[in-house]
PDB file of N, CA and C in Angstrom:
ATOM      1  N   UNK A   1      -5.717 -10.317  22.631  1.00  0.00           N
ATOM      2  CA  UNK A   1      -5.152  -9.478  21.591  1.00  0.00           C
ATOM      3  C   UNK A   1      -3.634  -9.566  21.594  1.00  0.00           C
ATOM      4  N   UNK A   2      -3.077  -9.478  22.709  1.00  0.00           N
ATOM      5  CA  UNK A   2      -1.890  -9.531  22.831  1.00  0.00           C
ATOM      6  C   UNK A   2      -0.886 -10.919  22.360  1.00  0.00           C
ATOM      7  N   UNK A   3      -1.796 -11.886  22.529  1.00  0.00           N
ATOM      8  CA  UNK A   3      -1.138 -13.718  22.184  1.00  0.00           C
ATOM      9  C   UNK A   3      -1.409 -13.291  20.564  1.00  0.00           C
ATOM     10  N   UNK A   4      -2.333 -12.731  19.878  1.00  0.00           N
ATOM     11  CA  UNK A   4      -2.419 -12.574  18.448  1.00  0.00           C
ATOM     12  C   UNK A   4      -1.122 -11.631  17.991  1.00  0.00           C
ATOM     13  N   UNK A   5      -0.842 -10.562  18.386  1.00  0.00           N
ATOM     14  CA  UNK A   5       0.117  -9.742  18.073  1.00  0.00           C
ATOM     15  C   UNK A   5       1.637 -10.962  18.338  1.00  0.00           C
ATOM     16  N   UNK A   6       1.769 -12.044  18.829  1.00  0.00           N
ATOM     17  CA  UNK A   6       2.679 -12.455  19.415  1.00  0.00           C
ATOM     18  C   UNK A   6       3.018 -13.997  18.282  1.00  0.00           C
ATOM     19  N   UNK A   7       1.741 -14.202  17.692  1.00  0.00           N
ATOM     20  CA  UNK A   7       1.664 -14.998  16.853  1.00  0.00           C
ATOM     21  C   UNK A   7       2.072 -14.708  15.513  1.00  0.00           C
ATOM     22  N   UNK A   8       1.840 -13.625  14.982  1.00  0.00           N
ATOM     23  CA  UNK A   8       2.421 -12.622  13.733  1.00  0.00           C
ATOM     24  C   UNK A   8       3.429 -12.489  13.991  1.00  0.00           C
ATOM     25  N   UNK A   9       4.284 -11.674  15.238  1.00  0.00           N
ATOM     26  CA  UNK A   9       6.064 -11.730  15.199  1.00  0.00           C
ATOM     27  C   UNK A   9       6.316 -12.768  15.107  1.00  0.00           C
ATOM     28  N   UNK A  10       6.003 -14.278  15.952  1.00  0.00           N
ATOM     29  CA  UNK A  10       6.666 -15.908  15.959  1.00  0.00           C
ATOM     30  C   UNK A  10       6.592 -15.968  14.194  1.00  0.00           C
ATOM     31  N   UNK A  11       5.301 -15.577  13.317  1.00  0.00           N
ATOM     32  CA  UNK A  11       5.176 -16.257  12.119  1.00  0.00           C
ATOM     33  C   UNK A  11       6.424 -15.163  10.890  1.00  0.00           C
ATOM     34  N   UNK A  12       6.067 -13.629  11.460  1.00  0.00           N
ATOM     35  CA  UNK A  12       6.728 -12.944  10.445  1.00  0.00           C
ATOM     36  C   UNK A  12       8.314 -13.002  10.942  1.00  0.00           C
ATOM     37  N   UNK A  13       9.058 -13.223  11.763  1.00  0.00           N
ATOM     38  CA  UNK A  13      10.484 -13.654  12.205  1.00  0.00           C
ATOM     39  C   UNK A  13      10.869 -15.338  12.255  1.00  0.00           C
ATOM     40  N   UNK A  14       9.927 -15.991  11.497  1.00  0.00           N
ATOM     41  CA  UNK A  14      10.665 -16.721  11.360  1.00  0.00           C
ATOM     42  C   UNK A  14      11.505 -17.374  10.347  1.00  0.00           C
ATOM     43  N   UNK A  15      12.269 -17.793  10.234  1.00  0.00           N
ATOM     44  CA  UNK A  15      13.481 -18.118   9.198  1.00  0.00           C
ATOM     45  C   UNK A  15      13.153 -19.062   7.950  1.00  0.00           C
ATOM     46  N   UNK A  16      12.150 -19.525   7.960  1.00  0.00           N
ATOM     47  CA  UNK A  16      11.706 -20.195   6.587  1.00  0.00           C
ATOM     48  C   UNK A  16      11.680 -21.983   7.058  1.00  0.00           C
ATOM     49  N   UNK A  17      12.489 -22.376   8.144  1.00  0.00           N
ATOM     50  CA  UNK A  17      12.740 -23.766   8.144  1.00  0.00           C
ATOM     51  C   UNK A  17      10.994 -23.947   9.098  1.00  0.00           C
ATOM     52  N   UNK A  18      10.724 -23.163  10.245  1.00  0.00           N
ATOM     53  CA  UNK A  18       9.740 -23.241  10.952  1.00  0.00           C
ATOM     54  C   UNK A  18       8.330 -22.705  10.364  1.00  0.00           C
ATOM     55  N   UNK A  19       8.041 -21.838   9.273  1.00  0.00           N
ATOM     56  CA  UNK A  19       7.223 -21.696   8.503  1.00  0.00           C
ATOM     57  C   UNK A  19       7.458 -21.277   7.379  1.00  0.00           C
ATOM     58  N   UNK A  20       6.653 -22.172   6.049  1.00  0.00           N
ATOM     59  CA  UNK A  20       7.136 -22.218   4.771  1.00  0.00           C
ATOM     60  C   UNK A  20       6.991 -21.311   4.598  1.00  0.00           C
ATOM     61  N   UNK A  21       8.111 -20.141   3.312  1.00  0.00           N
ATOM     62  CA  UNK A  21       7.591 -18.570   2.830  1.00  0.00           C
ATOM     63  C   UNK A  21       6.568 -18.553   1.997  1.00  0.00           C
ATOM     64  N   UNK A  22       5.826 -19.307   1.387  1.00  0.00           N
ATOM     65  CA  UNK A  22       4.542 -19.200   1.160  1.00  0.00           C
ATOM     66  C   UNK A  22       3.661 -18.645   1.839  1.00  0.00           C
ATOM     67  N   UNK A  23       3.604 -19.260   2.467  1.00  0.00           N
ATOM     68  CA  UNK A  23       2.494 -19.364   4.181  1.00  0.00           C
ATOM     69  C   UNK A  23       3.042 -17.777   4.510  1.00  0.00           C
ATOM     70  N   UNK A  24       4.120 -17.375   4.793  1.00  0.00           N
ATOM     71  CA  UNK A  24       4.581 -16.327   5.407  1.00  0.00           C
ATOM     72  C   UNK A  24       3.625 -14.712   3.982  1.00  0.00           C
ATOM     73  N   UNK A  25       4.234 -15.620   2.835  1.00  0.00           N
ATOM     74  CA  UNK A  25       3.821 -14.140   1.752  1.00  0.00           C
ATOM     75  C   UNK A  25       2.285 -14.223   1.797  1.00  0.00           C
ATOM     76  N   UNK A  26       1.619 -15.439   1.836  1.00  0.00           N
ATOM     77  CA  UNK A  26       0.259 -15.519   2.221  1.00  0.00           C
ATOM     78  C   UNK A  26      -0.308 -14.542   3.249  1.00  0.00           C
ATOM     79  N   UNK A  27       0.309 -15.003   4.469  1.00  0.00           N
ATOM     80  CA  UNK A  27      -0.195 -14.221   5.584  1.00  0.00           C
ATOM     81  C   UNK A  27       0.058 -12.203   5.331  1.00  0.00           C
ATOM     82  N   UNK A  28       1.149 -12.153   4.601  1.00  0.00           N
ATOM     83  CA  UNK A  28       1.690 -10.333   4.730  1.00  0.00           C
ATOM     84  C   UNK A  28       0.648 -10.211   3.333  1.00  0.00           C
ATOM     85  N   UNK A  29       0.358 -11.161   2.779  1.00  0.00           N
ATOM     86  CA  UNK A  29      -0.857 -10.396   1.537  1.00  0.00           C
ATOM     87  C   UNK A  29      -2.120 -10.345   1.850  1.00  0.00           C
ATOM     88  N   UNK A  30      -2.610 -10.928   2.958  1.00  0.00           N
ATOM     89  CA  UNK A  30      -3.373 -11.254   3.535  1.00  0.00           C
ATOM     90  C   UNK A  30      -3.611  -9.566   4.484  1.00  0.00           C
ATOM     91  N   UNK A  31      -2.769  -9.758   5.146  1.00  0.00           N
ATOM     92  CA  UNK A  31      -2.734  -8.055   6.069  1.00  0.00           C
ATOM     93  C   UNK A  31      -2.735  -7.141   5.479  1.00  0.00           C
ATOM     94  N   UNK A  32      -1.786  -6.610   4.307  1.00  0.00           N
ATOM     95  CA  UNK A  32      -1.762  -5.731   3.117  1.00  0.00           C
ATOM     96  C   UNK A  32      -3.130  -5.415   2.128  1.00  0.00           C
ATOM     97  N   UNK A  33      -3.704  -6.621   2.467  1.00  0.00           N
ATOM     98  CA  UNK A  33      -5.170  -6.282   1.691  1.00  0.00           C
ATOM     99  C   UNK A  33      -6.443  -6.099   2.360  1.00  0.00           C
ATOM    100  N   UNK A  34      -6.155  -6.442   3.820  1.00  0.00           N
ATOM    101  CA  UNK A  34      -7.126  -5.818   4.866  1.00  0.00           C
ATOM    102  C   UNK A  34      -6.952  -4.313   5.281  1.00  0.00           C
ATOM    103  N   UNK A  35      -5.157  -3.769   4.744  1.00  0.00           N
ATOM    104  CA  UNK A  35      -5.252  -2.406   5.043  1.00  0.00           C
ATOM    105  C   UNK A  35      -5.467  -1.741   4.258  1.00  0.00           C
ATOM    106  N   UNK A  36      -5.311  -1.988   2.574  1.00  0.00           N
ATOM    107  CA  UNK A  36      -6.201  -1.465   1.526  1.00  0.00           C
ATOM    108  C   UNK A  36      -7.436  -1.362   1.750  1.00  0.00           C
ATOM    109  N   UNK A  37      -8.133  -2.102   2.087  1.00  0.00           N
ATOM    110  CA  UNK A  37      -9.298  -2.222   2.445  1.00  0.00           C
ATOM    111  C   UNK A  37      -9.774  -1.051   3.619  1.00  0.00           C
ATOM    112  N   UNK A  38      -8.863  -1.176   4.631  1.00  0.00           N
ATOM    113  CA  UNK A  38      -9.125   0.189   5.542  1.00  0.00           C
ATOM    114  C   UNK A  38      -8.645   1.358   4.915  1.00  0.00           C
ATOM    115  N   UNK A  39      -8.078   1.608   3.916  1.00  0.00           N
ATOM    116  CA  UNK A  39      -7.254   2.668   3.632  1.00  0.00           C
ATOM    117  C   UNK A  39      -9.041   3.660   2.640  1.00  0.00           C
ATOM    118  N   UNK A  40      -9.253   2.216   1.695  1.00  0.00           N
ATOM    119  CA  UNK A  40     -10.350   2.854   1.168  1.00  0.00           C
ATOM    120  C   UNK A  40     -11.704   3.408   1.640  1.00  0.00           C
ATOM    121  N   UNK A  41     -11.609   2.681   2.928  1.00  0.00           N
ATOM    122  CA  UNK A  41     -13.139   2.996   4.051  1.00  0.00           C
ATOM    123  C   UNK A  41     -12.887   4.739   4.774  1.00  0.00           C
ATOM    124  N   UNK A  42     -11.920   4.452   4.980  1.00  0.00           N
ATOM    125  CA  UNK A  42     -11.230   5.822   5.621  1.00  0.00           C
ATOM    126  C   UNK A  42     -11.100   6.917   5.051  1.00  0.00           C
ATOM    127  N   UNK A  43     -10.735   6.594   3.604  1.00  0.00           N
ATOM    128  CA  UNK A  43     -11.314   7.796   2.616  1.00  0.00           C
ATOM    129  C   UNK A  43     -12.236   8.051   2.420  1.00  0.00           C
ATOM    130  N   UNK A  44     -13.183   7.170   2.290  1.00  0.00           N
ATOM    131  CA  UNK A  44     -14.535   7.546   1.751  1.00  0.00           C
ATOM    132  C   UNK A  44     -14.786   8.610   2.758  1.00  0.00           C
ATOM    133  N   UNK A  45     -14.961   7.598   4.405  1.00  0.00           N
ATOM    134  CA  UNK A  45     -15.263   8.606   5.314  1.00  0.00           C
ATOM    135  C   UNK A  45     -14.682   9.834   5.523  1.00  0.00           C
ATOM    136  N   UNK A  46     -13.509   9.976   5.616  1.00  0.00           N
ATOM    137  CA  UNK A  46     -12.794  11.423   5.446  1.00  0.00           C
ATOM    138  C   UNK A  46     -13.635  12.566   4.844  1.00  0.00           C
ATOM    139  N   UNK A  47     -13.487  11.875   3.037  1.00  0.00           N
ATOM    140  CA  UNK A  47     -14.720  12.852   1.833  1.00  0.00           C
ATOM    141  C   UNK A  47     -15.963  13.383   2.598  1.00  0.00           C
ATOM    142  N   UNK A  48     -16.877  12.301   2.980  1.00  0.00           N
ATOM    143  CA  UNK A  48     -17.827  12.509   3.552  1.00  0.00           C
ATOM    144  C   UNK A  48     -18.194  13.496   4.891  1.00  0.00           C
ATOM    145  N   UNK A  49     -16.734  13.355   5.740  1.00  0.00           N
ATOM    146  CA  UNK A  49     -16.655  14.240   6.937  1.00  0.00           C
ATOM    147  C   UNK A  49     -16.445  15.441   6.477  1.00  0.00           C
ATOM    148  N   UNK A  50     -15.461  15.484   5.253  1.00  0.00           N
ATOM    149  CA  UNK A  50     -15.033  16.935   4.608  1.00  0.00           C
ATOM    150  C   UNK A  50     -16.205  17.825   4.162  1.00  0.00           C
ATOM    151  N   UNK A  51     -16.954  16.954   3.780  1.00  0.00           N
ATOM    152  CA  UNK A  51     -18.472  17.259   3.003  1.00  0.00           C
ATOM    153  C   UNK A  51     -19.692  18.041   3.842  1.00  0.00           C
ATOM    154  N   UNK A  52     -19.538  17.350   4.818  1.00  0.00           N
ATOM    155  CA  UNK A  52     -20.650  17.641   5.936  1.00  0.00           C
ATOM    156  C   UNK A  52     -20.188  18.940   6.638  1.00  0.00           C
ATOM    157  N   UNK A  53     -18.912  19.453   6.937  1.00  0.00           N
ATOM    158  CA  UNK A  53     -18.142  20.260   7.459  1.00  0.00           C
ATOM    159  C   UNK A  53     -17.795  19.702   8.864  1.00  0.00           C
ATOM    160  N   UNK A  54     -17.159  18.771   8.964  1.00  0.00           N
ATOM    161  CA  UNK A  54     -16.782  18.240  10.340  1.00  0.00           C
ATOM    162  C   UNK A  54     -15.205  18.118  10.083  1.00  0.00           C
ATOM    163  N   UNK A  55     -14.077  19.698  10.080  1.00  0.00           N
ATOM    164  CA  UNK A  55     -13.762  19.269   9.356  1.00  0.00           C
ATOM    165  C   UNK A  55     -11.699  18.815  10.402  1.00  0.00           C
ATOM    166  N   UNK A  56     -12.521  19.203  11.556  1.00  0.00           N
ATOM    167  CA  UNK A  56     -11.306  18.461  12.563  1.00  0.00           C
ATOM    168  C   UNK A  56     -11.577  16.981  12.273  1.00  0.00           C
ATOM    169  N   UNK A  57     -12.773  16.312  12.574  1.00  0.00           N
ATOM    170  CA  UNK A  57     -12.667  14.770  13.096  1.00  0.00           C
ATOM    171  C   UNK A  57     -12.159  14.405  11.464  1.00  0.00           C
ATOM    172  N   UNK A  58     -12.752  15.586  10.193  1.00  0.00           N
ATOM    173  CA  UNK A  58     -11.954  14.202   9.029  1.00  0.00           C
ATOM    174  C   UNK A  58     -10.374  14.567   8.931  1.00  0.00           C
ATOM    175  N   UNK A  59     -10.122  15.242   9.663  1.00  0.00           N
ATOM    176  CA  UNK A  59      -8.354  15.688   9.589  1.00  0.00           C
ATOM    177  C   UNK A  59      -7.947  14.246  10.017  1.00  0.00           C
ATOM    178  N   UNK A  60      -8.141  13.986  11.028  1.00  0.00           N
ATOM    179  CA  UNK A  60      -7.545  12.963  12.126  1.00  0.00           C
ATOM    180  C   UNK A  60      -8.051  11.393  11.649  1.00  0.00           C
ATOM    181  N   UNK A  61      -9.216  11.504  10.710  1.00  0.00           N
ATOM    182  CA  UNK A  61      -9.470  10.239   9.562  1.00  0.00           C
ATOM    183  C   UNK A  61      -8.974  10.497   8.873  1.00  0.00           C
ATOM    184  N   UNK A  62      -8.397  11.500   7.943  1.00  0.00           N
ATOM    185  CA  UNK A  62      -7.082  12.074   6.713  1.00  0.00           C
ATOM    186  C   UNK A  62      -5.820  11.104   7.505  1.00  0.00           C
ATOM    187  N   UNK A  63      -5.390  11.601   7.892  1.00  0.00           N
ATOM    188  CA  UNK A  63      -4.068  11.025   8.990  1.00  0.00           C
ATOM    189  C   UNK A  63      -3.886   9.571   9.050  1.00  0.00           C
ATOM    190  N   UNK A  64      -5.401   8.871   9.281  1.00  0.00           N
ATOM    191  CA  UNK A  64      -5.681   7.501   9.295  1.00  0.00           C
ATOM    192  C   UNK A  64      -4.822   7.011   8.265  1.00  0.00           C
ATOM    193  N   UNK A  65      -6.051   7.518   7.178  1.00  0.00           N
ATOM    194  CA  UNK A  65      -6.151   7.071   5.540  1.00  0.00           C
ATOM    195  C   UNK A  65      -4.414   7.243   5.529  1.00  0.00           C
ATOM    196  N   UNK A  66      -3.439   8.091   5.587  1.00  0.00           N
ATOM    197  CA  UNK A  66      -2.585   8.475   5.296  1.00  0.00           C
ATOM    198  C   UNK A  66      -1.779   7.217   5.930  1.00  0.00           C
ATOM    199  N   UNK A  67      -1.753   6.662   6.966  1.00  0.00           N
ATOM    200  CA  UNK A  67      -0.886   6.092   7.628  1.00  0.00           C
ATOM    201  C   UNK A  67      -1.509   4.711   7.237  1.00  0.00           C
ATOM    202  N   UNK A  68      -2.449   4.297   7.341  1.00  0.00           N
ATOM    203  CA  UNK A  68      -2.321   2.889   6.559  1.00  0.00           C
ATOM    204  C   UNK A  68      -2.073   2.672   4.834  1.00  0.00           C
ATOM    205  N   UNK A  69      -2.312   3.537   4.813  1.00  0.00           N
ATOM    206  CA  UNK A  69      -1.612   3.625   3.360  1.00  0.00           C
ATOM    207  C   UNK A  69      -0.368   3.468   3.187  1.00  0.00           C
ATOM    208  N   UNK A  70       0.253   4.184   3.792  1.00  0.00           N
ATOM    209  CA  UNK A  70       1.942   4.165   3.941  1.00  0.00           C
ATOM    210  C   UNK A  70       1.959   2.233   4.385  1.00  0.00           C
ATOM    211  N   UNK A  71       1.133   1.888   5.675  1.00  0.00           N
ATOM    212  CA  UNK A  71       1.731   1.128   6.198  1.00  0.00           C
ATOM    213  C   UNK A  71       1.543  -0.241   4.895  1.00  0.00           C
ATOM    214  N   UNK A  72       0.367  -0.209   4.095  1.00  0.00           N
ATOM    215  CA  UNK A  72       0.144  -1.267   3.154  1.00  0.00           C
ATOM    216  C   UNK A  72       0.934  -1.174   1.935  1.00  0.00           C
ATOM    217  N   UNK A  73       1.580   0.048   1.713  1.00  0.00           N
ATOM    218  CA  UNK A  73       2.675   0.096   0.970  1.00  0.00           C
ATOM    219  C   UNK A  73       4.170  -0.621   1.246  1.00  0.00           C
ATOM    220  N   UNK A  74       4.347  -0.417   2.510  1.00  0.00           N
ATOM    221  CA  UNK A  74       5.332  -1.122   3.079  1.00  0.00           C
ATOM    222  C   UNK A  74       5.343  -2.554   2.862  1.00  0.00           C
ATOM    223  N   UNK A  75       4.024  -3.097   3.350  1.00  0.00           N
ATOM    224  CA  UNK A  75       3.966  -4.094   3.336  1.00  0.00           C
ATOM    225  C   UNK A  75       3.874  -5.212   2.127  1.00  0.00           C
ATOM    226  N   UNK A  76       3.747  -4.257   0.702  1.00  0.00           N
ATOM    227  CA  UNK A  76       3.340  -5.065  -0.409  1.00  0.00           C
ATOM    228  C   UNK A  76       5.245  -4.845  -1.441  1.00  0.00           C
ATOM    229  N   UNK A  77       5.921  -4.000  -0.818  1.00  0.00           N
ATOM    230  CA  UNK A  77       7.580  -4.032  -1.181  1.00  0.00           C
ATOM    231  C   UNK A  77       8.018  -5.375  -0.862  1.00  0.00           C
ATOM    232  N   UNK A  78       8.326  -5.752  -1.809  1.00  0.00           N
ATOM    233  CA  UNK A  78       9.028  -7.006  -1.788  1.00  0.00           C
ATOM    234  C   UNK A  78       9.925  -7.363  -0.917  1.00  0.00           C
ATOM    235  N   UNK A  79       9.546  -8.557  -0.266  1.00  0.00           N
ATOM    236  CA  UNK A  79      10.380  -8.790   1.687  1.00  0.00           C
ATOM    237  C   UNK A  79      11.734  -9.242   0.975  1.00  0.00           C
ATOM    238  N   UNK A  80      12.662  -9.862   1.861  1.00  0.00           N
ATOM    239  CA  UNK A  80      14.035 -10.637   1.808  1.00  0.00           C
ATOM    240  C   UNK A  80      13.177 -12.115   1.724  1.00  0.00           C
ATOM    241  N   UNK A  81      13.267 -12.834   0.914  1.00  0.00           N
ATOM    242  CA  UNK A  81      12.841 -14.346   0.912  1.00  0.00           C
ATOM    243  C   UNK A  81      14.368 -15.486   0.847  1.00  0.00           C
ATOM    244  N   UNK A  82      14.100 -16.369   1.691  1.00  0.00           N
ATOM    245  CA  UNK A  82      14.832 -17.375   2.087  1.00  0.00           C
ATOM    246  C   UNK A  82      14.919 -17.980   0.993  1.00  0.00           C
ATOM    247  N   UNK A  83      16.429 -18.395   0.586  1.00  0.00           N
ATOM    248  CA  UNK A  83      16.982 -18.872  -0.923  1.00  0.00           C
ATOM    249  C   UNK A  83      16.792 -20.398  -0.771  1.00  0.00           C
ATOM    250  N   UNK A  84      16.197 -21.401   0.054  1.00  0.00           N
ATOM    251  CA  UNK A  84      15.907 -22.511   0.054  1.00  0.00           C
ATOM    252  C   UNK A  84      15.255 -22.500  -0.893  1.00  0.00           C
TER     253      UNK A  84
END
């Protein structure tokens, strides 16, 4: 897990000459749409926890939903791209 986390900083810090920004906007649209993807699972479940009355564990899935949301928002703001 850790060599994977290490492969994303080498790819998302690098300067454009060592990986094309294609490849780079590829890969951050790529992550951005796996956390949409969690953002929408997490709601559902939340609703569903809210529903049932469980209603600590859907707080702390609220929170989830909340924070990858933020984080796939971040991620879909338009980066600094290399003027090559």
């Amino acid at each position: 897990m850790a060599d994977w986390r290490e492969k994303i900083k080498t790819i998302s810090a690098a300067d454009g000459s060592s990986a094309p920004e294609r490849a780079k906007q590829a890969g951050i649209g790529c992550l951005a749409a796996f956390l949409i993807a969690v953002s929408i699972l997490t709601f559902i479940i939340a609703i569903g926890l809210f529903r049932s009355g469980s209603w600590i564990i859907a707080l702390f899935i609220a929170a989830f939903f909340a924070l990858s949301t933020i984080s796939a928002a971040i991620l879909l703001t338009p980066q600094k791209t290399d003027s090559l």
